[in-house]
C-alpha atoms as a PDB file:
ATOM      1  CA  UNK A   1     162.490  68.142 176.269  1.00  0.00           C
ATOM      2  CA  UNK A   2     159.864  70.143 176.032  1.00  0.00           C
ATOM      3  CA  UNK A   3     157.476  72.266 173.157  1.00  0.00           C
ATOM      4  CA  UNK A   4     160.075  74.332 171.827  1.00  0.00           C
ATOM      5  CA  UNK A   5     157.814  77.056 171.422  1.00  0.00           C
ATOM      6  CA  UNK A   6     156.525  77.153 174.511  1.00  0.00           C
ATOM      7  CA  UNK A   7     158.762  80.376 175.724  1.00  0.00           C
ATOM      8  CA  UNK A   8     157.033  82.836 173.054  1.00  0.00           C
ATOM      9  CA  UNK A   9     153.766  82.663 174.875  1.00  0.00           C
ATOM     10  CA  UNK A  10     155.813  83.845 178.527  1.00  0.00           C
ATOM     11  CA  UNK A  11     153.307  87.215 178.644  1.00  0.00           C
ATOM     12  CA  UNK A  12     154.150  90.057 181.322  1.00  0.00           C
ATOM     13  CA  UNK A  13     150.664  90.945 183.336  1.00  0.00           C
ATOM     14  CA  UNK A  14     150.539  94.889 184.655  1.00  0.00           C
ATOM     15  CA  UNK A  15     150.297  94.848 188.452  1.00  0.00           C
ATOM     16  CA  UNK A  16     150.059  91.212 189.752  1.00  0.00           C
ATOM     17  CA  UNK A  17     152.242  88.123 189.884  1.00  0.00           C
ATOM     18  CA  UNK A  18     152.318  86.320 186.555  1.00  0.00           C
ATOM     19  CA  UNK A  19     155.626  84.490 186.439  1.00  0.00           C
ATOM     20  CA  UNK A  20     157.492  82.256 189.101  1.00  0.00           C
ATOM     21  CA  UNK A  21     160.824  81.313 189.125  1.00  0.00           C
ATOM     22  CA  UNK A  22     163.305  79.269 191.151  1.00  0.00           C
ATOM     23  CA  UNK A  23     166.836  79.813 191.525  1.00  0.00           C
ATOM     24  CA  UNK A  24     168.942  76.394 192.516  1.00  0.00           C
ATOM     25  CA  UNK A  25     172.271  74.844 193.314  1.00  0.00           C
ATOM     26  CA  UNK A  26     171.659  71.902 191.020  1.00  0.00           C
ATOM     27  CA  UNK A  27     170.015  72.611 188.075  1.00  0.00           C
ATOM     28  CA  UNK A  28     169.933  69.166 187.276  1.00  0.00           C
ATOM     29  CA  UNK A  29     168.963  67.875 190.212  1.00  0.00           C
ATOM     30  CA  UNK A  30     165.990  70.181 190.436  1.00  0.00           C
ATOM     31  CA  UNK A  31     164.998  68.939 187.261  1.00  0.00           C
ATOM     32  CA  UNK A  32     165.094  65.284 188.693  1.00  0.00           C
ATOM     33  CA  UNK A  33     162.695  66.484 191.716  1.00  0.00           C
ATOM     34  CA  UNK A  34     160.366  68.892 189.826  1.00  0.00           C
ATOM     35  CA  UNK A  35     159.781  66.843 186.313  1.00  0.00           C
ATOM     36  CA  UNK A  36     158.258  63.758 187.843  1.00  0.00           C
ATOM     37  CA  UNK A  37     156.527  65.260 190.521  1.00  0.00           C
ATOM     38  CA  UNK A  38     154.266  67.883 188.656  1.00  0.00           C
ATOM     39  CA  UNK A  39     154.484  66.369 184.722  1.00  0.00           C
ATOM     40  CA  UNK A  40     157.239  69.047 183.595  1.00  0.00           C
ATOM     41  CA  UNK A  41     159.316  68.930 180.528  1.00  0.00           C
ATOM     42  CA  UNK A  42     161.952  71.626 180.104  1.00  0.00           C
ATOM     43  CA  UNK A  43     162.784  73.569 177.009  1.00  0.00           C
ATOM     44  CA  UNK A  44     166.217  75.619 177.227  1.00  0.00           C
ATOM     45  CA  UNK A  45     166.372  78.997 177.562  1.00  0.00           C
ATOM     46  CA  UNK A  46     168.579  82.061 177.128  1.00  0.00           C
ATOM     47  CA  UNK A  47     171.030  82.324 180.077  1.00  0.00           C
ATOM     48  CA  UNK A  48     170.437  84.725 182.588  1.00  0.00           C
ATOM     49  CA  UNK A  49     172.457  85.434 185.917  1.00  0.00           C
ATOM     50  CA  UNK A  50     173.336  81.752 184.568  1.00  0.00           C
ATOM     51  CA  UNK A  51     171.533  78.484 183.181  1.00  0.00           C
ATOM     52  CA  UNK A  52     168.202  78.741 183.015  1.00  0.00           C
ATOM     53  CA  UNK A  53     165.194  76.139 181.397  1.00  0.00           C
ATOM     54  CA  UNK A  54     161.611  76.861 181.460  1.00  0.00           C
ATOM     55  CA  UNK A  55     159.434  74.354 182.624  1.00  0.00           C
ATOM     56  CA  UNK A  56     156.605  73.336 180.566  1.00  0.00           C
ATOM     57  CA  UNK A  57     152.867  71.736 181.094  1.00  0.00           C
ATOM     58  CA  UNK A  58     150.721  71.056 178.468  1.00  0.00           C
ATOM     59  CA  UNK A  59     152.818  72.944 175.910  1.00  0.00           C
ATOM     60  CA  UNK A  60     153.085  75.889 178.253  1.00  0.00           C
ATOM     61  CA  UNK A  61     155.783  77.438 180.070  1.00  0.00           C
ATOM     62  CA  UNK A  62     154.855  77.628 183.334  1.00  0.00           C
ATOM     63  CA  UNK A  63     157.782  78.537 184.999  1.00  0.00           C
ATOM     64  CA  UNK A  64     161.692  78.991 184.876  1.00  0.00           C
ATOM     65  CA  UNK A  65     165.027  77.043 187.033  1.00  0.00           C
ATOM     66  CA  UNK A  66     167.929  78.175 187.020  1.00  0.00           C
ATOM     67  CA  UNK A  67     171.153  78.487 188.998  1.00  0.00           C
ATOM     68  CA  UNK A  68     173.541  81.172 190.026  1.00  0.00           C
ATOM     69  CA  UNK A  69     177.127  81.886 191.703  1.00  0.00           C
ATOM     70  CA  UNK A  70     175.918  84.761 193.533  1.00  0.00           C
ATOM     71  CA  UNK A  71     174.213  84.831 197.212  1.00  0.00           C
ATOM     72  CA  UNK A  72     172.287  87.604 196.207  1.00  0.00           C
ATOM     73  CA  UNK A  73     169.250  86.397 194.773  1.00  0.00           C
ATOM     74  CA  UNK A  74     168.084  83.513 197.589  1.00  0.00           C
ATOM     75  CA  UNK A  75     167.638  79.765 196.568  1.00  0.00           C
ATOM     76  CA  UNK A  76     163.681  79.661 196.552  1.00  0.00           C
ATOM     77  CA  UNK A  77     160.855  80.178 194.245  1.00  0.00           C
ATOM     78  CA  UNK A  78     159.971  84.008 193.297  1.00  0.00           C
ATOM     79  CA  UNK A  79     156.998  85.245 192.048  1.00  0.00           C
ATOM     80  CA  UNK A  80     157.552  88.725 189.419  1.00  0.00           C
ATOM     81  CA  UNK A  81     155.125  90.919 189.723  1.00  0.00           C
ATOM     82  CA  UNK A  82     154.666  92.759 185.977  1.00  0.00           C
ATOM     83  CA  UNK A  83     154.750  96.276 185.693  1.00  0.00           C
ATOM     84  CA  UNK A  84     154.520  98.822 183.047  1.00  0.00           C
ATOM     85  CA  UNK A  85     158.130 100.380 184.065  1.00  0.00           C
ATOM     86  CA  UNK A  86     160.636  98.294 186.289  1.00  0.00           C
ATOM     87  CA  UNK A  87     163.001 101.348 186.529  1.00  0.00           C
ATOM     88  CA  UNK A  88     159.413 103.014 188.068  1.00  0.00           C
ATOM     89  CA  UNK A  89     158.871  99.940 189.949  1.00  0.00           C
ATOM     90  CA  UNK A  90     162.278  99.927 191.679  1.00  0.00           C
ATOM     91  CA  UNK A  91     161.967 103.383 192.747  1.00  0.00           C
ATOM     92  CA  UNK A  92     158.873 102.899 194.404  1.00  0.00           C
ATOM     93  CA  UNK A  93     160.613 100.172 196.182  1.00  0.00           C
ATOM     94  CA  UNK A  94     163.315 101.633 197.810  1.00  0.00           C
ATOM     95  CA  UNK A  95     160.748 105.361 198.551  1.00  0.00           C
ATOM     96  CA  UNK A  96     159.181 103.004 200.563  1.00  0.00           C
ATOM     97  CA  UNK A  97     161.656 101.667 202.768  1.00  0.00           C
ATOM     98  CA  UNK A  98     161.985  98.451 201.655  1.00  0.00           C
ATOM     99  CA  UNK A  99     165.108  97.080 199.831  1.00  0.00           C
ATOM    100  CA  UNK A 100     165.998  96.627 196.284  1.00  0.00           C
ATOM    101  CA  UNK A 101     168.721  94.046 196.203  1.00  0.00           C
ATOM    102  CA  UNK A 102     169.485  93.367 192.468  1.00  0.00           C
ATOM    103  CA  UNK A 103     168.761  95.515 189.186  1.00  0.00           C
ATOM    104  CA  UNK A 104     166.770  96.295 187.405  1.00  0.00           C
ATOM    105  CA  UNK A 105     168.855  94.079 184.896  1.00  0.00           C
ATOM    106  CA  UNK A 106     167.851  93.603 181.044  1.00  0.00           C
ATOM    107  CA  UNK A 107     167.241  89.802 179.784  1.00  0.00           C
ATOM    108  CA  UNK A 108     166.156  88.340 176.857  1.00  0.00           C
ATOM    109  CA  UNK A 109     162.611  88.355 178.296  1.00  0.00           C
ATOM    110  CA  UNK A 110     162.451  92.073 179.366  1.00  0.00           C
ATOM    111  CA  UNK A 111     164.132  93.778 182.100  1.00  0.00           C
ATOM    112  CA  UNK A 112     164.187  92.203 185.891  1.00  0.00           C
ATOM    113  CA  UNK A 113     164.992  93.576 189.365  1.00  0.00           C
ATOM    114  CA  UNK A 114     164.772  91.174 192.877  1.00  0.00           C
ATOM    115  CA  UNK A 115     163.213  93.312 196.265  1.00  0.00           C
ATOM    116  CA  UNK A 116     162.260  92.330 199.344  1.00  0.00           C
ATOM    117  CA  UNK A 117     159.059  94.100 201.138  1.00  0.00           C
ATOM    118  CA  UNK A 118     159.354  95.803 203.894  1.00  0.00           C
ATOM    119  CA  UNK A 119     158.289  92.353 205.797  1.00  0.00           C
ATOM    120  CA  UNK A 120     161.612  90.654 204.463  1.00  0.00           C
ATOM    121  CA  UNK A 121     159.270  88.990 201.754  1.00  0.00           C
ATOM    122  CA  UNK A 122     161.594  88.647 198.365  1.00  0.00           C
ATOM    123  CA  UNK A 123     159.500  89.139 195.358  1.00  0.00           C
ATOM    124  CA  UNK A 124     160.564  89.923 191.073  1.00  0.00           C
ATOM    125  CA  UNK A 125     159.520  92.912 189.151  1.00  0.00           C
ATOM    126  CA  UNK A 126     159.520  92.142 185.493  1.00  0.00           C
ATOM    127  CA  UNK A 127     159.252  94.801 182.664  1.00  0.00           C
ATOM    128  CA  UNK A 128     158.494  92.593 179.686  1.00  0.00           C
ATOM    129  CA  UNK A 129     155.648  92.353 176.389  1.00  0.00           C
ATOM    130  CA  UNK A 130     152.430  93.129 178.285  1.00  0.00           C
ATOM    131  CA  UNK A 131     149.724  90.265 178.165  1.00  0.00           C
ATOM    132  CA  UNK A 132     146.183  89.490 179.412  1.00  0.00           C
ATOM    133  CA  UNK A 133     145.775  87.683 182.721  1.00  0.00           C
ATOM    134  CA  UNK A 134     144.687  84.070 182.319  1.00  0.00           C
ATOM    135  CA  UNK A 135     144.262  80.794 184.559  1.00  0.00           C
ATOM    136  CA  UNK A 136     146.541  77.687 183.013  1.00  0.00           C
ATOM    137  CA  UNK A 137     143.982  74.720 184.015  1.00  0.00           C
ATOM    138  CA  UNK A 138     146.669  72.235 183.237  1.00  0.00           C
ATOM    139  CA  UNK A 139     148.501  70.340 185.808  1.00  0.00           C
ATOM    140  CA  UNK A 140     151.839  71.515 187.121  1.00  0.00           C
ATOM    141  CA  UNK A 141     150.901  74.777 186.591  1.00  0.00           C
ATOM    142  CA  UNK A 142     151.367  77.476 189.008  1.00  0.00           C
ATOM    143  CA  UNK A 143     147.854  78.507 190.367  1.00  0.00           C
ATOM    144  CA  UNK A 144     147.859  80.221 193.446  1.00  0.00           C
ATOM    145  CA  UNK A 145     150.202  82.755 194.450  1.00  0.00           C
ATOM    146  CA  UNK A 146     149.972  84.171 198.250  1.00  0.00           C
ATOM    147  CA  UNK A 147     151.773  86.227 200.233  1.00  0.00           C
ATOM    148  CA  UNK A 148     152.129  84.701 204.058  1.00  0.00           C
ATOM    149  CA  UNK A 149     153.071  87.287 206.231  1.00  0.00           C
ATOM    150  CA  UNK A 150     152.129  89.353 209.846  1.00  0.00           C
ATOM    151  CA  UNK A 151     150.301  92.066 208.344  1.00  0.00           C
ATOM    152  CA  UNK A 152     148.795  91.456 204.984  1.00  0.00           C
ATOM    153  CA  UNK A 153     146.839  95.131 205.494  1.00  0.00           C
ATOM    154  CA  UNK A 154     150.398  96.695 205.820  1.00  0.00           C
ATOM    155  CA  UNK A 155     151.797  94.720 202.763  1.00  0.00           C
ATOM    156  CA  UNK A 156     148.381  95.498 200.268  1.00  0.00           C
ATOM    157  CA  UNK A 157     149.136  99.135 201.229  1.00  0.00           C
ATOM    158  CA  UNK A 158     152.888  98.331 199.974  1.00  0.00           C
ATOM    159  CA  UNK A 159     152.077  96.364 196.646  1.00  0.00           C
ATOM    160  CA  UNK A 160     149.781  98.988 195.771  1.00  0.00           C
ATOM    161  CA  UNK A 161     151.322 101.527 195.730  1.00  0.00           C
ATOM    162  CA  UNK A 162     154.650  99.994 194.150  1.00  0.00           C
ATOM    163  CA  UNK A 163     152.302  98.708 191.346  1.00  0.00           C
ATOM    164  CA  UNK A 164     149.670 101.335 191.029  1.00  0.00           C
ATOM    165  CA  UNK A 165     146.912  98.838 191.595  1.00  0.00           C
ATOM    166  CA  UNK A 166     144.809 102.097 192.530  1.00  0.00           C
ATOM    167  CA  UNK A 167     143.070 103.667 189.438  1.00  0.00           C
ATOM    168  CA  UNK A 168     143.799 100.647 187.191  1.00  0.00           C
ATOM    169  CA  UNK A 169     140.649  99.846 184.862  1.00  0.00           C
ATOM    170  CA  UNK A 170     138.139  98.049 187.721  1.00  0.00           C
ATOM    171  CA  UNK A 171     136.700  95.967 184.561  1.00  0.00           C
ATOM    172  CA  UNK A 172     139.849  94.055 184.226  1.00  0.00           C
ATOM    173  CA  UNK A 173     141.592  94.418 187.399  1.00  0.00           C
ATOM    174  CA  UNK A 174     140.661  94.473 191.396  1.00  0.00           C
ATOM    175  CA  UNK A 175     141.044  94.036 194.783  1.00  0.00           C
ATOM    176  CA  UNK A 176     138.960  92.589 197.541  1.00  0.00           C
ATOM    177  CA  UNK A 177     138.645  91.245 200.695  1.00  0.00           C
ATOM    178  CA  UNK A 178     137.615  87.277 201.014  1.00  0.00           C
ATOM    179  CA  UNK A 179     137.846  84.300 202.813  1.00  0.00           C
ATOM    180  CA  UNK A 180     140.537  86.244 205.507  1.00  0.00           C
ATOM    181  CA  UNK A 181     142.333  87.535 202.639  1.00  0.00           C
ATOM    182  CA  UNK A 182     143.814  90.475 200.389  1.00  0.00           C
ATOM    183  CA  UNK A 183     142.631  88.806 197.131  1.00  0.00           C
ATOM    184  CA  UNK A 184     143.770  90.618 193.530  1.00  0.00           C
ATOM    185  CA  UNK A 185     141.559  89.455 190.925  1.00  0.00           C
ATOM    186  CA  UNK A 186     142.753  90.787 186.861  1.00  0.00           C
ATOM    187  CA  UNK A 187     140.510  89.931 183.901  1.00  0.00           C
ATOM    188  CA  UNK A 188     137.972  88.073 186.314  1.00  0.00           C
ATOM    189  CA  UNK A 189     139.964  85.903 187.965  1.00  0.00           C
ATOM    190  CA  UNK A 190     141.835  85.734 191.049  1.00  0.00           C
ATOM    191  CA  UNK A 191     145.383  85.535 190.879  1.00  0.00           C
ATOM    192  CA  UNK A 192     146.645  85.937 193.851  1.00  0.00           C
ATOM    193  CA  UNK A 193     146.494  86.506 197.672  1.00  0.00           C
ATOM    194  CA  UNK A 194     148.187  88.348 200.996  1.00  0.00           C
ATOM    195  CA  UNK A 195     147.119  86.682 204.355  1.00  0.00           C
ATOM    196  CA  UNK A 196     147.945  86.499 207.245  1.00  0.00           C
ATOM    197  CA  UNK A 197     150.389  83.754 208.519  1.00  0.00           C
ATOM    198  CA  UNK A 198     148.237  80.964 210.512  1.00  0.00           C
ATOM    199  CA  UNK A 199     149.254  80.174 214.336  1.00  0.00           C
ATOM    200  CA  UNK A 200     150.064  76.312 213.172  1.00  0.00           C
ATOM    201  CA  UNK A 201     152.563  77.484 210.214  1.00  0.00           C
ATOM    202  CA  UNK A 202     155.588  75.797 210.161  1.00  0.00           C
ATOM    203  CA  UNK A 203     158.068  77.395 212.920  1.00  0.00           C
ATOM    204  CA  UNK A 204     161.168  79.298 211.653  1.00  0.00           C
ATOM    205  CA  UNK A 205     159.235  80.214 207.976  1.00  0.00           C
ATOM    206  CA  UNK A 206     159.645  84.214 207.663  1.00  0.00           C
ATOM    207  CA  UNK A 207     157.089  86.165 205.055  1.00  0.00           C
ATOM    208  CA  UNK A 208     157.436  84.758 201.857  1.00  0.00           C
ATOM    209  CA  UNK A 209     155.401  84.553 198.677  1.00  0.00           C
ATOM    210  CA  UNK A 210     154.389  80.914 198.735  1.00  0.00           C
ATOM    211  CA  UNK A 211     154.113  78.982 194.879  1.00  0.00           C
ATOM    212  CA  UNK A 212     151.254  76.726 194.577  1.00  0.00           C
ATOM    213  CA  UNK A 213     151.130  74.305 191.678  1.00  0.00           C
ATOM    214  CA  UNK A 214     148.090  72.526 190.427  1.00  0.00           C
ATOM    215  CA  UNK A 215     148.259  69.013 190.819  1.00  0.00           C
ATOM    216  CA  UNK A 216     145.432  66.166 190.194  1.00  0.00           C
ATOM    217  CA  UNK A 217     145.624  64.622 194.259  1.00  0.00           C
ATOM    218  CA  UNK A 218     147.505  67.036 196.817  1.00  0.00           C
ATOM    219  CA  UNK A 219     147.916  63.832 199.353  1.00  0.00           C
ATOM    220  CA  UNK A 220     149.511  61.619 196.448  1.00  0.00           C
ATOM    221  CA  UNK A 221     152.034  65.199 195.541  1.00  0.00           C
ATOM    222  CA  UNK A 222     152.653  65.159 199.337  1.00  0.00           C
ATOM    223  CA  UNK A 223     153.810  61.052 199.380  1.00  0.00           C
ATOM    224  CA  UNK A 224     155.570  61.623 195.970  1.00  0.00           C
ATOM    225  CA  UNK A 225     157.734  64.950 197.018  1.00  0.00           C
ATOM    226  CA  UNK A 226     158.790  62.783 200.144  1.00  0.00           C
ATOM    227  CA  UNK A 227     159.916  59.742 198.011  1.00  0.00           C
ATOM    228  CA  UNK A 228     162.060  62.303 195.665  1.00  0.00           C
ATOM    229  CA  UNK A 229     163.812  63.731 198.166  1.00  0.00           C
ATOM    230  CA  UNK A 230     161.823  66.429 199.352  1.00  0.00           C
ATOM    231  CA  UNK A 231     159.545  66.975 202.429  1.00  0.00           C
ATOM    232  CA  UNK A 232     156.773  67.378 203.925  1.00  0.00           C
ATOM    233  CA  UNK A 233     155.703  70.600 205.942  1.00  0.00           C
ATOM    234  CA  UNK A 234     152.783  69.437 207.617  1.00  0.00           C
ATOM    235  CA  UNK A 235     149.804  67.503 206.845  1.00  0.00           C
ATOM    236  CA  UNK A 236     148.087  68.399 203.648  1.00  0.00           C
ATOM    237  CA  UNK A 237     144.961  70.336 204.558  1.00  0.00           C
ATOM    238  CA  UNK A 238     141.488  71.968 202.781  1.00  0.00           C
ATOM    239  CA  UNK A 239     141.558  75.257 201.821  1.00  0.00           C
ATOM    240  CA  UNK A 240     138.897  77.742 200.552  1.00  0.00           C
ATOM    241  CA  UNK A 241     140.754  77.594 196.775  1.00  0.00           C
ATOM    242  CA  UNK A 242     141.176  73.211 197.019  1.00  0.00           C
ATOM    243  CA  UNK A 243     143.334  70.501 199.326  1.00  0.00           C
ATOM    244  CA  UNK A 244     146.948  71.773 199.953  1.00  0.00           C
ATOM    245  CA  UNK A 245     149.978  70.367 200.972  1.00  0.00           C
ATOM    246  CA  UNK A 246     153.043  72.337 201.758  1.00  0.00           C
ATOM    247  CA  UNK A 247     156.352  71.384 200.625  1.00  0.00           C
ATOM    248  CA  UNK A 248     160.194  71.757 200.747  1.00  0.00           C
ATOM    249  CA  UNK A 249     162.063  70.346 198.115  1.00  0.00           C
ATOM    250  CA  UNK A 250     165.436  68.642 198.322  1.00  0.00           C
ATOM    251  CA  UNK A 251     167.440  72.204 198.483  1.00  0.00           C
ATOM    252  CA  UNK A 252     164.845  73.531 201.024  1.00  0.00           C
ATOM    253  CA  UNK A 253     163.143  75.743 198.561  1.00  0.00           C
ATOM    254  CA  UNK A 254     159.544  75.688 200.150  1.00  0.00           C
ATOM    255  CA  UNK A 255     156.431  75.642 197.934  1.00  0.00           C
ATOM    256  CA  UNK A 256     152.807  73.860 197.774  1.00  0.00           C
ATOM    257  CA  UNK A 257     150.676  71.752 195.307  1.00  0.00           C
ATOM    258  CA  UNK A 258     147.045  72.334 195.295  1.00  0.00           C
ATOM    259  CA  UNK A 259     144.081  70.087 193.814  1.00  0.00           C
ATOM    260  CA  UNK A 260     140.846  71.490 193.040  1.00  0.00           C
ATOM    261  CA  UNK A 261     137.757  71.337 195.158  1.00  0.00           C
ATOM    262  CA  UNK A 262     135.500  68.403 194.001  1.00  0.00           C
END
């Protein structure tokens, strides 16, 4: 098991993704894959749609697994945006044209509601005790969130306005454009991405927020995932932000692993 206390330091961030989650079949068996391959321990935590763990790295949760009955929250990884209002949040969802499929729903951690953009790209909106933005430089922690879709002009202009990133305090919170991509940057670092989806993606893979984890050697994650049941999606390849390899667990919930530029 895991710290214990590592759930109390779970802080909501205003206006960019700061918590990932993945919904699964087999709790248990997602356990099996995850734990070895990124250094994970797992603390218990309150129930939600059903059981639920947070993982933990370095005496920090990282993330949260759980499983569910119902179809309508997908088997894959989400990334929750924070926000100052989810009720707000939702609104601005559906005004927009896009779809709000569940909530928003109160938890132990705050109140939650499940969207997709108007891309088809699912993504949480989490109303919870607001925190300060930070980078976890621990393995198995998640480091890079980006959105991979057709039109990552067309989905800024979306996530904007849905979470007010115009007029927020430009000291602690921005957006530019770098290295082909909408990049949101909060208390000086950059958290998170929208690009657009490469010709040589994987065929069949519709938008999606894609989950990258920090690992110490993306090629060794790669051969690792593959002998635990999961697979490959490519080669593992260099990136402006480190080496990446792509990934599909054993459910088919895709994410990546990243290791830092030397």
């Amino acid at each position: 098991m895991g710290g214990g206390e590592a759930s109390a330091r779970v802080r909501c961030v205003a206006a960019v993704p700061c918590w990932v989650s993945l919904m699964a079949q087999d709790l248990e068996g997602a356990q099996e894959f995850y734990g070895p391959l990124l250094g994970w321990e797992f603390d218990p935590a309150p129930e939600r749609l059903g059981p639920y763990v947070h993982a933990v790295a370095g005496g920090e949760a990282v993330a949260g697994l759980g499983t569910v009955e119902s179809g309508a929250i997908p088997f894959a990884w989400t990334a929750y945006f924070g926000t100052e209002s989810a009720d707000a949040a939702a609104d601005a969802v559906r005004e927009r044209g896009a779809t709000l499929a569940v909530g928003p729903l109160a938890f132990d951690a705050g109140r939650v509601a499940f969207a997709a953009d108007p891309a088809g790209a699912v993504f949480g909106i989490w109303e919870g005790p607001l925190g300060r933005a930070r980078r976890l430089e621990v393995p198995g922690a998640p480091v890079w969130i980006e959105l991979r879709t057709p039109d990552p002009f067309a989905a800024a202009l979306f996530y904007g306005e849905v979470f007010r990133w115009d007029g927020r305090d430009p000291e602690r919170f921005d957006v530019r454009w770098e290295h082909d991509r909408v990049v949101l940057r909060a208390e000086g670092h950059s958290v998170a991405a929208l690009a657009k989806e490469e010709s040589g993606a994987p065929t069949g893979l519709p938008p999606h927020w894609e989950v990258s984890f920090a690992v110490p050697d993306a090629d060794l994650a790669l051969t690792r995932a593959v002998g635990l049941g999961g697979a490959a999606l490519g080669a593992a390849f260099d990136s402006p932000y480190g080496r990446v390899a792509r990934l599909r667990d054993r459910e088919g919930a895709r994410f990546a692993v990243i290791s830092a530029k030397e």
